[in-house]
Protein backbone atom coordinates (compact mmCIF):
# COMPACT_ATOMS: atom_id res chain seq x y z
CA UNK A 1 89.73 38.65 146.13
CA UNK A 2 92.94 39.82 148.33
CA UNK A 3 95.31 37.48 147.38
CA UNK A 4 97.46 38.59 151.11
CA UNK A 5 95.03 36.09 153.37
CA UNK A 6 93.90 33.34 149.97
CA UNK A 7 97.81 31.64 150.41
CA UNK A 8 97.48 30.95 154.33
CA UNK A 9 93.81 30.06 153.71
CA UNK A 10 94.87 27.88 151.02
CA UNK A 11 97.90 26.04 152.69
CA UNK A 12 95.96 25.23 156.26
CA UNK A 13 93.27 23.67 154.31
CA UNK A 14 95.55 21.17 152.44
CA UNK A 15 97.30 20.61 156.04
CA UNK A 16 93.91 20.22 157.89
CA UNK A 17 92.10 18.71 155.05
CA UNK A 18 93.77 14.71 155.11
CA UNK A 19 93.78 14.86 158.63
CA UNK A 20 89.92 15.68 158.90
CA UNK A 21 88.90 13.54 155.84
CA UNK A 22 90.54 10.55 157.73
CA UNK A 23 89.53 10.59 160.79
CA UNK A 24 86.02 10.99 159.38
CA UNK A 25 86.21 8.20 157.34
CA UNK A 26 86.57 5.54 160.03
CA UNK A 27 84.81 2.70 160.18
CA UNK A 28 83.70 2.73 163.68
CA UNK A 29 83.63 6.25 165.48
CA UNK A 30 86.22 6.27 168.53
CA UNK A 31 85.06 5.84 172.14
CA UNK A 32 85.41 9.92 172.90
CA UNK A 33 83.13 10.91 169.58
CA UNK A 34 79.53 11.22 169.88
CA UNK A 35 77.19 8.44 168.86
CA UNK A 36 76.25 8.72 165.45
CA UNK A 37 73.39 6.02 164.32
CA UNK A 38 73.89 3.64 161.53
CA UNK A 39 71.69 5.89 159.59
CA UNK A 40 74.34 8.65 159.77
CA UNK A 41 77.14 6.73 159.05
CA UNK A 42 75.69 5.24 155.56
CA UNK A 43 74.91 8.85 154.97
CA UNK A 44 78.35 10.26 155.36
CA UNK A 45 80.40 7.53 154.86
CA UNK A 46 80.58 8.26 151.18
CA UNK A 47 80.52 11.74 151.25
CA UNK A 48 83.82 11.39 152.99
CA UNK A 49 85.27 8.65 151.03
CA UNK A 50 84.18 10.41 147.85
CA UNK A 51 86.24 13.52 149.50
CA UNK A 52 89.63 11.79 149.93
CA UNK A 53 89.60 10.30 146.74
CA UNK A 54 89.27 13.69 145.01
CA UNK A 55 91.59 15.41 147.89
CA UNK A 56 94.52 12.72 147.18
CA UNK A 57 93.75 13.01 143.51
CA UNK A 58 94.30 16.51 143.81
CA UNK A 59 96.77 16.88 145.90
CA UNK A 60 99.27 14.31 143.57
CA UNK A 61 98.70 16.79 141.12
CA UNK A 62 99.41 19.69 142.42
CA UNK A 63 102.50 18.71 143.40
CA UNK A 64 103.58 17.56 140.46
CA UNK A 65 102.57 21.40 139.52
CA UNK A 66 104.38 22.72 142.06
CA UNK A 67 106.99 21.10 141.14
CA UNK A 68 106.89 21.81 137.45
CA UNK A 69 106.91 25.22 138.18
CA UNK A 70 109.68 25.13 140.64
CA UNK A 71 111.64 23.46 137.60
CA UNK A 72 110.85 26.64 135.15
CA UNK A 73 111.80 29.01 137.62
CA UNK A 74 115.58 27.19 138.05
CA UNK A 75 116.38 28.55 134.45
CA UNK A 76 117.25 32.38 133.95
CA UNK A 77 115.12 32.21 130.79
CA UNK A 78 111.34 32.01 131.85
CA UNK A 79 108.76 30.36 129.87
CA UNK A 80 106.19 33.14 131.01
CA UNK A 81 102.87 30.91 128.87
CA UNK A 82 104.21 27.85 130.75
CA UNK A 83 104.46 29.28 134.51
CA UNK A 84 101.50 31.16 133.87
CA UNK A 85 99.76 27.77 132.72
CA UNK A 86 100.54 25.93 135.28
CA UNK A 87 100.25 28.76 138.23
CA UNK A 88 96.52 28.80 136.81
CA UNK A 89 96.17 25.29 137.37
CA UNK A 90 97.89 25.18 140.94
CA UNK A 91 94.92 27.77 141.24
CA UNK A 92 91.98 25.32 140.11
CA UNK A 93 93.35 22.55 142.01
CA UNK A 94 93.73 24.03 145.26
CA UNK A 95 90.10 25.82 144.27
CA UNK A 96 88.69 22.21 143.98
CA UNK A 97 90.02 20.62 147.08
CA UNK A 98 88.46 24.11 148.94
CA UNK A 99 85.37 23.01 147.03
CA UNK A 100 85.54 19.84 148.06
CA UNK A 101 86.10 19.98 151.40
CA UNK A 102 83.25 22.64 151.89
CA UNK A 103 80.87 20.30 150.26
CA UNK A 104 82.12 17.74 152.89
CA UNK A 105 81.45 20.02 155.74
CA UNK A 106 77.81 20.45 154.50
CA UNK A 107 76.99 16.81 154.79
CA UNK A 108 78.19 16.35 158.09
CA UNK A 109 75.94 19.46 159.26
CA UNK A 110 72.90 18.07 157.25
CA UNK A 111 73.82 14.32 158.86
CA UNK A 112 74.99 15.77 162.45
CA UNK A 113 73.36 18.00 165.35
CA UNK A 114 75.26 20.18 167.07
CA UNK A 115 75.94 18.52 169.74
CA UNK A 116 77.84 15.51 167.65
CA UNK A 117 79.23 18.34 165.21
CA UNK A 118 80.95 19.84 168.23
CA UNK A 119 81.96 16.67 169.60
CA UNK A 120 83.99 16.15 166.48
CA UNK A 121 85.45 19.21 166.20
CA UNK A 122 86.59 18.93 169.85
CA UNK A 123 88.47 15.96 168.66
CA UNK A 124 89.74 17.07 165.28
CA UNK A 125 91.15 19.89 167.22
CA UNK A 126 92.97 18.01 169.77
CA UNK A 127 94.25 15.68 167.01
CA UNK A 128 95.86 18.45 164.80
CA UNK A 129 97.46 20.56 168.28
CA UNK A 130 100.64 20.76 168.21
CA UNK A 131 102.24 18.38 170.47
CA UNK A 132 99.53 16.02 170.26
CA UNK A 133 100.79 12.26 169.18
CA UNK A 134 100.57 11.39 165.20
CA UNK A 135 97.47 10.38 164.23
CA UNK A 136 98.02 6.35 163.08
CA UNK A 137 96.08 4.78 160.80
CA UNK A 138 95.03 1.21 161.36
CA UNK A 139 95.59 -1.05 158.80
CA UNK A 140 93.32 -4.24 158.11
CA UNK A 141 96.18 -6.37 157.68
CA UNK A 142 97.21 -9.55 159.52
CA UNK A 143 100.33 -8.70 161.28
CA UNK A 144 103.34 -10.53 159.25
CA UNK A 145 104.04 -14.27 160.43
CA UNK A 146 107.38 -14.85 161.02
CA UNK A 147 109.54 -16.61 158.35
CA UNK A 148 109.57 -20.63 157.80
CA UNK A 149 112.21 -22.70 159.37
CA UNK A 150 113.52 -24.88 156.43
């Protein structure tokens, strides 16, 4: 495999990856996304649940990886078995969220036509252009109540 293109490929699918896992996983599809039936949603609903746990699971880890490594390289002498250890498992875990995230893109084409795969994708787009507002997350939270007056 030509490692020259694997980095980029790598790094914009942990970038695109959260944001795409998210906005799948919402409760109620937005007004602008196409009308997906019950039947879909209980259908890919935990697909995409399943697929953030195991993308926030791995991503936790390989920064604390990353940042292992980053620690051995700060000393002149290099533990070569150690940064080779851990470079392999940077590997694996940015293999697995690839993995992961293709098996999530399967399920939404075996759930989805075309028509509502393209709808999304029209809106994933416009949510990760640059420029384009932050993506918020609701929270189901009451909004805090001010504090008691003794």
């Amino acid at each position: 495999m030509n490692s020259k293109w694997m980095i980029p490929l790598l790094a914009a699918a942990l970038v695109a990856g959260p944001t795409t896992v998210w906005l799948l996983a919402q409760e109620t599809p937005p007004p602008a996304a196409a009308p997906l039936t019950e039947q879909q949603l209980q259908k890919i609903r935990p697909v995409i649940r399943g697929t953030q746990a195991e993308t926030a699971r791995a991503q936790t880890r390989l920064g604390e990886c990353q940042r292992e490594l980053a620690a051995l390289y700060a000393h002149y002498e290099l533990d070569e078995a150690a940064a080779r250890k851990l470079q392999d498992e940077i590997v694996e875990l940015q293999r697995q969220l690839l993995t992961s995230h293709h098996r999530m893109q399967k399920a939404l084409r075996a759930t989805m036509d075309a028509g509502q795969f393209e709808r999304l994708r029209r809106r994933l787009e416009q949510a990760s252009a640059p420029g384009s507002p932050p993506v918020t997350r609701p929270t189901n939270r009451p909004e805090a109540s001010p504090p008691r007056q003794p």
